[in-house]
C-alpha atoms as a PDB file:
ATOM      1  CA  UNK A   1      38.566 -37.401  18.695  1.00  0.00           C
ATOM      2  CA  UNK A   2      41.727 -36.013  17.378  1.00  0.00           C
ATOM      3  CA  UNK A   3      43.496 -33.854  19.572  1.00  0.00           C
ATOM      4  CA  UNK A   4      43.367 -30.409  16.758  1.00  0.00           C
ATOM      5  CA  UNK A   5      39.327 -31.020  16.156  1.00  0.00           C
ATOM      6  CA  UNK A   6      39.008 -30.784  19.937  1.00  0.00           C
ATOM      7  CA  UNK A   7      41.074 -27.684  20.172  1.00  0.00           C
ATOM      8  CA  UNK A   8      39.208 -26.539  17.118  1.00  0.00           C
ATOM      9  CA  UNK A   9      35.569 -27.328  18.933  1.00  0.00           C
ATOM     10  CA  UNK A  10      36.849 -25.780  22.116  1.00  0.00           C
ATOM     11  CA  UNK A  11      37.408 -22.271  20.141  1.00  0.00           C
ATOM     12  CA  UNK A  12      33.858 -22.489  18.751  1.00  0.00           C
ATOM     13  CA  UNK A  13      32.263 -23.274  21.910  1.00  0.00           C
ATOM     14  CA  UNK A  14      34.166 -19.675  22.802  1.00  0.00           C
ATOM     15  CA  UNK A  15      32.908 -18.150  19.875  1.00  0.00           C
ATOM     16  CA  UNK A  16      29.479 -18.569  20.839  1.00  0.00           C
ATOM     17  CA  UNK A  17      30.338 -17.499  24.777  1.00  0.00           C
ATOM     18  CA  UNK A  18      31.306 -14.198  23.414  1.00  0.00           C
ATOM     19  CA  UNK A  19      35.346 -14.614  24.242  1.00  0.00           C
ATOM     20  CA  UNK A  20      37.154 -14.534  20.781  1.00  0.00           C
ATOM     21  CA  UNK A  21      40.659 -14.358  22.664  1.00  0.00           C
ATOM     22  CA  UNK A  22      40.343 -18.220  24.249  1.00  0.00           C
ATOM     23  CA  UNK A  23      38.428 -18.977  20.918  1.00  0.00           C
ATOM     24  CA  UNK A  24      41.592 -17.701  18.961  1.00  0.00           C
ATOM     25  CA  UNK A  25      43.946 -19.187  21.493  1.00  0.00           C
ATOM     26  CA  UNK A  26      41.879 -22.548  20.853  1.00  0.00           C
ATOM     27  CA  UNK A  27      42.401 -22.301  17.215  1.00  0.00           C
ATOM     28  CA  UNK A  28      45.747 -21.716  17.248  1.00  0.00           C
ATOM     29  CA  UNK A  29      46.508 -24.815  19.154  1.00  0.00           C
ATOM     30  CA  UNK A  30      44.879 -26.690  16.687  1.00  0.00           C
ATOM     31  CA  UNK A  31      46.702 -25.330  14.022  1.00  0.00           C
ATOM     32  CA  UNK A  32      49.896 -25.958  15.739  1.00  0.00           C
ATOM     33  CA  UNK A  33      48.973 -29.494  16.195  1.00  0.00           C
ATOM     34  CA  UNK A  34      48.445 -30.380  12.431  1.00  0.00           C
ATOM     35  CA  UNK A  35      46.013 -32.940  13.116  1.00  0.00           C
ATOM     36  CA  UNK A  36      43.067 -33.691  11.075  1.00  0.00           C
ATOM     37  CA  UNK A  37      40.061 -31.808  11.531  1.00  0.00           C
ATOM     38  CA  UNK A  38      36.690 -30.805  10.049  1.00  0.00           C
ATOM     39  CA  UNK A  39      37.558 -27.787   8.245  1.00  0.00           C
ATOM     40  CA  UNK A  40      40.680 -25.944   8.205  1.00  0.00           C
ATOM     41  CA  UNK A  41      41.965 -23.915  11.820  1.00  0.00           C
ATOM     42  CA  UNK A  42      42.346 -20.444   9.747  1.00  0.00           C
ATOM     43  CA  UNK A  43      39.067 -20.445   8.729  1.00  0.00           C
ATOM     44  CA  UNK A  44      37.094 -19.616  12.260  1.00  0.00           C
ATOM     45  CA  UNK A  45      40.526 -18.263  13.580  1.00  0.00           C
ATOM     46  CA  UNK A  46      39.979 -15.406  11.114  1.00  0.00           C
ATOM     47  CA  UNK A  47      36.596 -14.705  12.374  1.00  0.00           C
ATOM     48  CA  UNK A  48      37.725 -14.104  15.920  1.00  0.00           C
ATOM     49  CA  UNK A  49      40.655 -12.201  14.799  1.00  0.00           C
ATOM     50  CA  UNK A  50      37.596  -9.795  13.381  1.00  0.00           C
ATOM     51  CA  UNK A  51      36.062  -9.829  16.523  1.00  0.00           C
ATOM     52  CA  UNK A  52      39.152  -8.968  18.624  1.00  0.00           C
ATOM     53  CA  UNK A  53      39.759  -6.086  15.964  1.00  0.00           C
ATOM     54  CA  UNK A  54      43.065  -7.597  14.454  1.00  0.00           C
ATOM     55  CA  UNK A  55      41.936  -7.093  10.851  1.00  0.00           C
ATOM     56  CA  UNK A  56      45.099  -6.732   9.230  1.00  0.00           C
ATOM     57  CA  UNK A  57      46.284 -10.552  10.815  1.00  0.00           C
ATOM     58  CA  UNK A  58      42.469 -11.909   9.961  1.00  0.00           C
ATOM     59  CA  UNK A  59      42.921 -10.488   6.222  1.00  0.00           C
ATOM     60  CA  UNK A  60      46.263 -12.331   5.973  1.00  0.00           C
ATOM     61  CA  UNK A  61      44.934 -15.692   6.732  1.00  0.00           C
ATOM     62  CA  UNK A  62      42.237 -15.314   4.346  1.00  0.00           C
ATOM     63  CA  UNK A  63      44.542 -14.030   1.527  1.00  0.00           C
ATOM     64  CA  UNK A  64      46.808 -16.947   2.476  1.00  0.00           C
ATOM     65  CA  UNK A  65      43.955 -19.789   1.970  1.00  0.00           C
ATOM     66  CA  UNK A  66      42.658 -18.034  -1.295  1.00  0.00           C
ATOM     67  CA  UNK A  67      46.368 -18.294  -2.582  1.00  0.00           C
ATOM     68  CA  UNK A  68      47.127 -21.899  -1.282  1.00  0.00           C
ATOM     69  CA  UNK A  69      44.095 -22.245  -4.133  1.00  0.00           C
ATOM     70  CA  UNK A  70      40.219 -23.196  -3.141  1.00  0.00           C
ATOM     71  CA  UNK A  71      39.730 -26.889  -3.008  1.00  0.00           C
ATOM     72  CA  UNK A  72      36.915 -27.290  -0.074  1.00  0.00           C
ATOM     73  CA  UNK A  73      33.806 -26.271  -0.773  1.00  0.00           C
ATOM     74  CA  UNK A  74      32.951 -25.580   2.544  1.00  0.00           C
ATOM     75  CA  UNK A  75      36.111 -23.230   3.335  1.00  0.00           C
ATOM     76  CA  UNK A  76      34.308 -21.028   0.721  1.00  0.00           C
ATOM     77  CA  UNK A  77      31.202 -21.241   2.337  1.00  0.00           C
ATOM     78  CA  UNK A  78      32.482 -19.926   5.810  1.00  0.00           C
ATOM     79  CA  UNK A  79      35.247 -17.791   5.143  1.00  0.00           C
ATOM     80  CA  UNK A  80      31.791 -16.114   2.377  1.00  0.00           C
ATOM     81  CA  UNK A  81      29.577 -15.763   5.214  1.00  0.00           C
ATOM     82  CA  UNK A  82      32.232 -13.899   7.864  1.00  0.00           C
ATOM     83  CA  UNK A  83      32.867 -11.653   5.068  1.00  0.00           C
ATOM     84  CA  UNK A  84      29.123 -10.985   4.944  1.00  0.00           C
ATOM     85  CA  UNK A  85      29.512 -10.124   8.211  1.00  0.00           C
ATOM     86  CA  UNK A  86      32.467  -7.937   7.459  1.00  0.00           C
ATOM     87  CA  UNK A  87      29.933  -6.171   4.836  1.00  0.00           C
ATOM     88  CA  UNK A  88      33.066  -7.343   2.521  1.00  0.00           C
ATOM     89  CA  UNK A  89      30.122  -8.358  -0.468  1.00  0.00           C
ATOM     90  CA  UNK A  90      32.392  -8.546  -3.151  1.00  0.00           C
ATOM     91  CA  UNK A  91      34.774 -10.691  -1.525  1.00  0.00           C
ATOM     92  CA  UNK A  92      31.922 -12.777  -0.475  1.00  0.00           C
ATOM     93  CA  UNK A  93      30.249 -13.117  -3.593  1.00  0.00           C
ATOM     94  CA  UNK A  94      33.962 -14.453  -5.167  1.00  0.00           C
ATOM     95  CA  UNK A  95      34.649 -16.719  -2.353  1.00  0.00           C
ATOM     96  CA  UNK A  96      30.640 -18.591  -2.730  1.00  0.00           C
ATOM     97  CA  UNK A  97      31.228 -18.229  -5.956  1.00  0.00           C
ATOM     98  CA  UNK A  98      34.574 -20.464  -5.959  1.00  0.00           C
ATOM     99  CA  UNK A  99      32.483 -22.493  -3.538  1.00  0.00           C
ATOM    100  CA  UNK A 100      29.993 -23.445  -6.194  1.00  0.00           C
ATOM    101  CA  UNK A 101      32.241 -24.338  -9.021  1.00  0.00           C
ATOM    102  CA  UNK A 102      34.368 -26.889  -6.561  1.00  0.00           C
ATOM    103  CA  UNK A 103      31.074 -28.277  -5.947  1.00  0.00           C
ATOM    104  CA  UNK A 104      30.030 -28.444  -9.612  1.00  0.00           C
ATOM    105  CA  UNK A 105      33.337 -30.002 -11.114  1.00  0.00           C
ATOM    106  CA  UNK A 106      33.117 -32.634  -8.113  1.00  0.00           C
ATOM    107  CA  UNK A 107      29.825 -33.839  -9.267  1.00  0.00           C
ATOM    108  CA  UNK A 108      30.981 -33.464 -13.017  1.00  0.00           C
ATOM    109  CA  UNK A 109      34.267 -35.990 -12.019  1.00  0.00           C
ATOM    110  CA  UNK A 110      32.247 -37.964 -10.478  1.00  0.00           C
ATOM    111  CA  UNK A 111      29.605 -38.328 -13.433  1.00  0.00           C
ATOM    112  CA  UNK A 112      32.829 -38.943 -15.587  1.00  0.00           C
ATOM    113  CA  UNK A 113      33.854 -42.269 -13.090  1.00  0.00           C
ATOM    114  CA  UNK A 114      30.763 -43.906 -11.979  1.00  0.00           C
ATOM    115  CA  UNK A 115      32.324 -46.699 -10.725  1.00  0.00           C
ATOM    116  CA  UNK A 116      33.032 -44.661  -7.455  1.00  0.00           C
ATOM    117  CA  UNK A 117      30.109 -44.530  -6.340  1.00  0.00           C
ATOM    118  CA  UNK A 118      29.265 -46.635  -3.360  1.00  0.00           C
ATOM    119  CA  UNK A 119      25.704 -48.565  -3.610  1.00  0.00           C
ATOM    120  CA  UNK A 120      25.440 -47.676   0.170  1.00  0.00           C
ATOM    121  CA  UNK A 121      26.281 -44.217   0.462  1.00  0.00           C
ATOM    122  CA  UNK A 122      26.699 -41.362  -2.373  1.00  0.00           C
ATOM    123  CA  UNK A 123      29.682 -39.299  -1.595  1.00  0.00           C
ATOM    124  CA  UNK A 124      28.289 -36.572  -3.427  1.00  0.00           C
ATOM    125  CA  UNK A 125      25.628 -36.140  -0.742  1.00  0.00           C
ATOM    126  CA  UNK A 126      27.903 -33.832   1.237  1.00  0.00           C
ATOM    127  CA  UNK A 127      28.964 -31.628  -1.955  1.00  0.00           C
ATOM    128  CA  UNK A 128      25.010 -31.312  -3.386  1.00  0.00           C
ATOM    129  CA  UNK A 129      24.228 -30.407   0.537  1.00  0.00           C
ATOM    130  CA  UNK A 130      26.561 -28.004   0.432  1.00  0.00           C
ATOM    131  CA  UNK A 131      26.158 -26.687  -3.348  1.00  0.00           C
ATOM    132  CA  UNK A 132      22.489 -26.011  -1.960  1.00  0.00           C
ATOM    133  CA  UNK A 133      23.819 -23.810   0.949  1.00  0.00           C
ATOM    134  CA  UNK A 134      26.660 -21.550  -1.302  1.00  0.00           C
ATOM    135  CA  UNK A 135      24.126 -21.057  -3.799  1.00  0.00           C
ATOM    136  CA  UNK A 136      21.481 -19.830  -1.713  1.00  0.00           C
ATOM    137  CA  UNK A 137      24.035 -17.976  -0.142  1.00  0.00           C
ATOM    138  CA  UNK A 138      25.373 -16.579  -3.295  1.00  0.00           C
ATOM    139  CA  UNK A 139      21.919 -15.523  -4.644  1.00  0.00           C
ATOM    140  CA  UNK A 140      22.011 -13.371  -1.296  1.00  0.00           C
ATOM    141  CA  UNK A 141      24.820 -11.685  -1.923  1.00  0.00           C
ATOM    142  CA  UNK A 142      24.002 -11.119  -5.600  1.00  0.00           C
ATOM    143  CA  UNK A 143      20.587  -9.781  -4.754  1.00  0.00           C
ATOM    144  CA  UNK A 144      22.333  -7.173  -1.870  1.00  0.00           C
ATOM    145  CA  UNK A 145      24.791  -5.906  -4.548  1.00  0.00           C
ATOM    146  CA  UNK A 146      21.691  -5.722  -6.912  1.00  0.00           C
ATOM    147  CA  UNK A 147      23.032  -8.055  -9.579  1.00  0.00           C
ATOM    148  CA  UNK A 148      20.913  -9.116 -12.112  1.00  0.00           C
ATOM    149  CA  UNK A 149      19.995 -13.075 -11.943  1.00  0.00           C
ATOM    150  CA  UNK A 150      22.696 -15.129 -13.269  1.00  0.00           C
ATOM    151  CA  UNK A 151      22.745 -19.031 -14.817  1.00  0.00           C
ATOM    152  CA  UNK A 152      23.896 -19.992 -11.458  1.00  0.00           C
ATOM    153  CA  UNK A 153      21.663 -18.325  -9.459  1.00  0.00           C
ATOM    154  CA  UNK A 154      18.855 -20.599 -11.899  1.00  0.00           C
ATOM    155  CA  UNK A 155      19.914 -22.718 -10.315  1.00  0.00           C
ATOM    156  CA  UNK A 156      17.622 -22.735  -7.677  1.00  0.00           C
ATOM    157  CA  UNK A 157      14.418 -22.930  -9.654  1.00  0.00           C
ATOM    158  CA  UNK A 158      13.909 -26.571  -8.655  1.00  0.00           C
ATOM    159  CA  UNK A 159      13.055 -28.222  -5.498  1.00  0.00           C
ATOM    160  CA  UNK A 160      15.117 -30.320  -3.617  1.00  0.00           C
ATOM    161  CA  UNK A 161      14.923 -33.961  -2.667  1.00  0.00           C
ATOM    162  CA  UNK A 162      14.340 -35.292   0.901  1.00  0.00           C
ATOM    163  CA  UNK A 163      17.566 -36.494   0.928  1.00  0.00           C
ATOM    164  CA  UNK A 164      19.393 -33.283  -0.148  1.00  0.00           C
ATOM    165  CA  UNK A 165      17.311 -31.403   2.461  1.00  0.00           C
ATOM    166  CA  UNK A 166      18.063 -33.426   5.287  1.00  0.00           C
ATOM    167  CA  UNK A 167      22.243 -33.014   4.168  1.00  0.00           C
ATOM    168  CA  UNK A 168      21.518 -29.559   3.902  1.00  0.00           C
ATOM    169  CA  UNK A 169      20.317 -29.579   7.488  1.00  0.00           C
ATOM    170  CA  UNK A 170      23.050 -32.067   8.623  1.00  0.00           C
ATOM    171  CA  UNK A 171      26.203 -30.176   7.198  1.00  0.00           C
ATOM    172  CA  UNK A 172      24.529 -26.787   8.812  1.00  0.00           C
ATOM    173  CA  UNK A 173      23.679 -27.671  12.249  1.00  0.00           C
ATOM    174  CA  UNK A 174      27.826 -29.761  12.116  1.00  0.00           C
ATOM    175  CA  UNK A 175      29.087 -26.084  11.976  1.00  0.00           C
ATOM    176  CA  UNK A 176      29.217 -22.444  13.333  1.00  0.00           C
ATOM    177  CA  UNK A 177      26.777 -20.061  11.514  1.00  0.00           C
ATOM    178  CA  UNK A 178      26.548 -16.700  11.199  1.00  0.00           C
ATOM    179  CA  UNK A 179      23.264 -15.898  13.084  1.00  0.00           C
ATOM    180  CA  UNK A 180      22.298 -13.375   9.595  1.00  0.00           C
ATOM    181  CA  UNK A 181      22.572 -16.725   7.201  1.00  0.00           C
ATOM    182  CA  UNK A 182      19.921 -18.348   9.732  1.00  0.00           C
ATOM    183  CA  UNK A 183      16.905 -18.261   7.981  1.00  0.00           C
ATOM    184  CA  UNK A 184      17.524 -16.571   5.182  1.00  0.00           C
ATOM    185  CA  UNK A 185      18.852 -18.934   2.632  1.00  0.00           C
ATOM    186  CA  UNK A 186      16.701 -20.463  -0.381  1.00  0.00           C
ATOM    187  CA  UNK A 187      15.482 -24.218  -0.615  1.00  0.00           C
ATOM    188  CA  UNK A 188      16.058 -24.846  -4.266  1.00  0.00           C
ATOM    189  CA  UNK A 189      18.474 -26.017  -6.597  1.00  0.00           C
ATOM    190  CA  UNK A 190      19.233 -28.856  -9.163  1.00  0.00           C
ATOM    191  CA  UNK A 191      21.977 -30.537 -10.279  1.00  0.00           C
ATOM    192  CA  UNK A 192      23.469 -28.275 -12.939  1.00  0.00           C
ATOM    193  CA  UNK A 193      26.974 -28.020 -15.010  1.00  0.00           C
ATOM    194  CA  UNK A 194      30.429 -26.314 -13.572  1.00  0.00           C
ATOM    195  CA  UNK A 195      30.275 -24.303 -16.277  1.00  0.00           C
ATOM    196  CA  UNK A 196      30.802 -20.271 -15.572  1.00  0.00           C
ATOM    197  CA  UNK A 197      27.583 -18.771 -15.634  1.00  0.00           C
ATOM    198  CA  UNK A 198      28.481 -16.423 -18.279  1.00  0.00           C
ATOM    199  CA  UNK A 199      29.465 -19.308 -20.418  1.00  0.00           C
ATOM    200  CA  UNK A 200      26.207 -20.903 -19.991  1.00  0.00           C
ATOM    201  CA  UNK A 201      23.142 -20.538 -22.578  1.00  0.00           C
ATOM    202  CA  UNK A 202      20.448 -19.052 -21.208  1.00  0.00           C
ATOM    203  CA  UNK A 203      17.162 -20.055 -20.324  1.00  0.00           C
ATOM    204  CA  UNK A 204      14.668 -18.600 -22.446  1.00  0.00           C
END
């Protein structure tokens, strides 16, 4: 294991015992080593900086990933849910929201270049697992801010395959979670267009 995803593991395993000063001192030795790991350092650091009250530094590393621009889907998806937590709703909603069309243009490219696709494993697995997981997520968010339904939120009219379940199960249980996301998040969704959602015909 890399030496930053074992810092990075260290400062969850912190998290959950309740001390976010090691956690953050964890994180921060990852993200002083550079190395490669699962998702980027900021991300949970900013959660603990919550925790430990330091929201002006926490804010800062969030604004700083959202201007670096949004290319992992599941960056969006955590730094969403710990501004759930922060009751931040509408900063949630635009992070999932990024979250979903990374996701969507992924499996769009990869429609576009077939070729890339491996007859042994579908690297789109991860993104659909995790498309399933910001848009249930999303629809939350939507429904607290009492938003009408949307194209993407549609999105979830259709039930998943075994295979997309068990990735949505795998790429959950592979990360820290928000204990007010367990449970709560829909089972449903298809394989739909990147397309904005208010660019999108509706359904009749």
């Amino acid at each position: 294991m890399p030496r930053a995803e074992a810092f990075l593991r260290a400062g969850e395993q912190w998290l959950l015992a309740d001390d976010p000063a090691a956690a953050a001192s964890g994180f921060r030795l990852a993200l002083a080593d550079g190395g490669p790991v699962f998702v980027d350092p900021r991300v949970p650091l900013s959660r603990a900086l919550f925790m430990l009250d330091k929201t002006a530094e926490a804010q800062a590393l969030i604004a700083a990933l959202k201007e670096e621009g949004r290319r992992d889907p599941r960056v969006c998806d955590l730094v969403a849910e710990i501004l759930v937590e922060r009751s931040d709703l509408n900063g949630a909603l635009d992070w999932a929201t990024a979250g979903v069309q990374l996701c969507l243009q992924r499996e769009e490219d990869r429609a576009r270049r077939p070729g890339l696709r491996s007859a042994d494993a579908d690297p789109g697995d991860e993104d659909r697992a995790e498309l399933r997981m910001l848009l249930s997520l999303r629809y939350r968010i939507r429904n607290d801010l009492g938003l009408p339904e949307d194209d993407y939120d549609r999105l979830l009219d259709e039930p998943p395959t075994a295979d997309e379940d068990a990735g949505t199960a795998a790429g959950r249980s592979a990360r820290t979670v928000s204990e007010s996301d367990a449970g709560s998040r829909s089972t449903r969704t298809t394989s739909p267009s990147a397309m904005s959602p208010d660019r999108r015909p509706r359904a009749s």
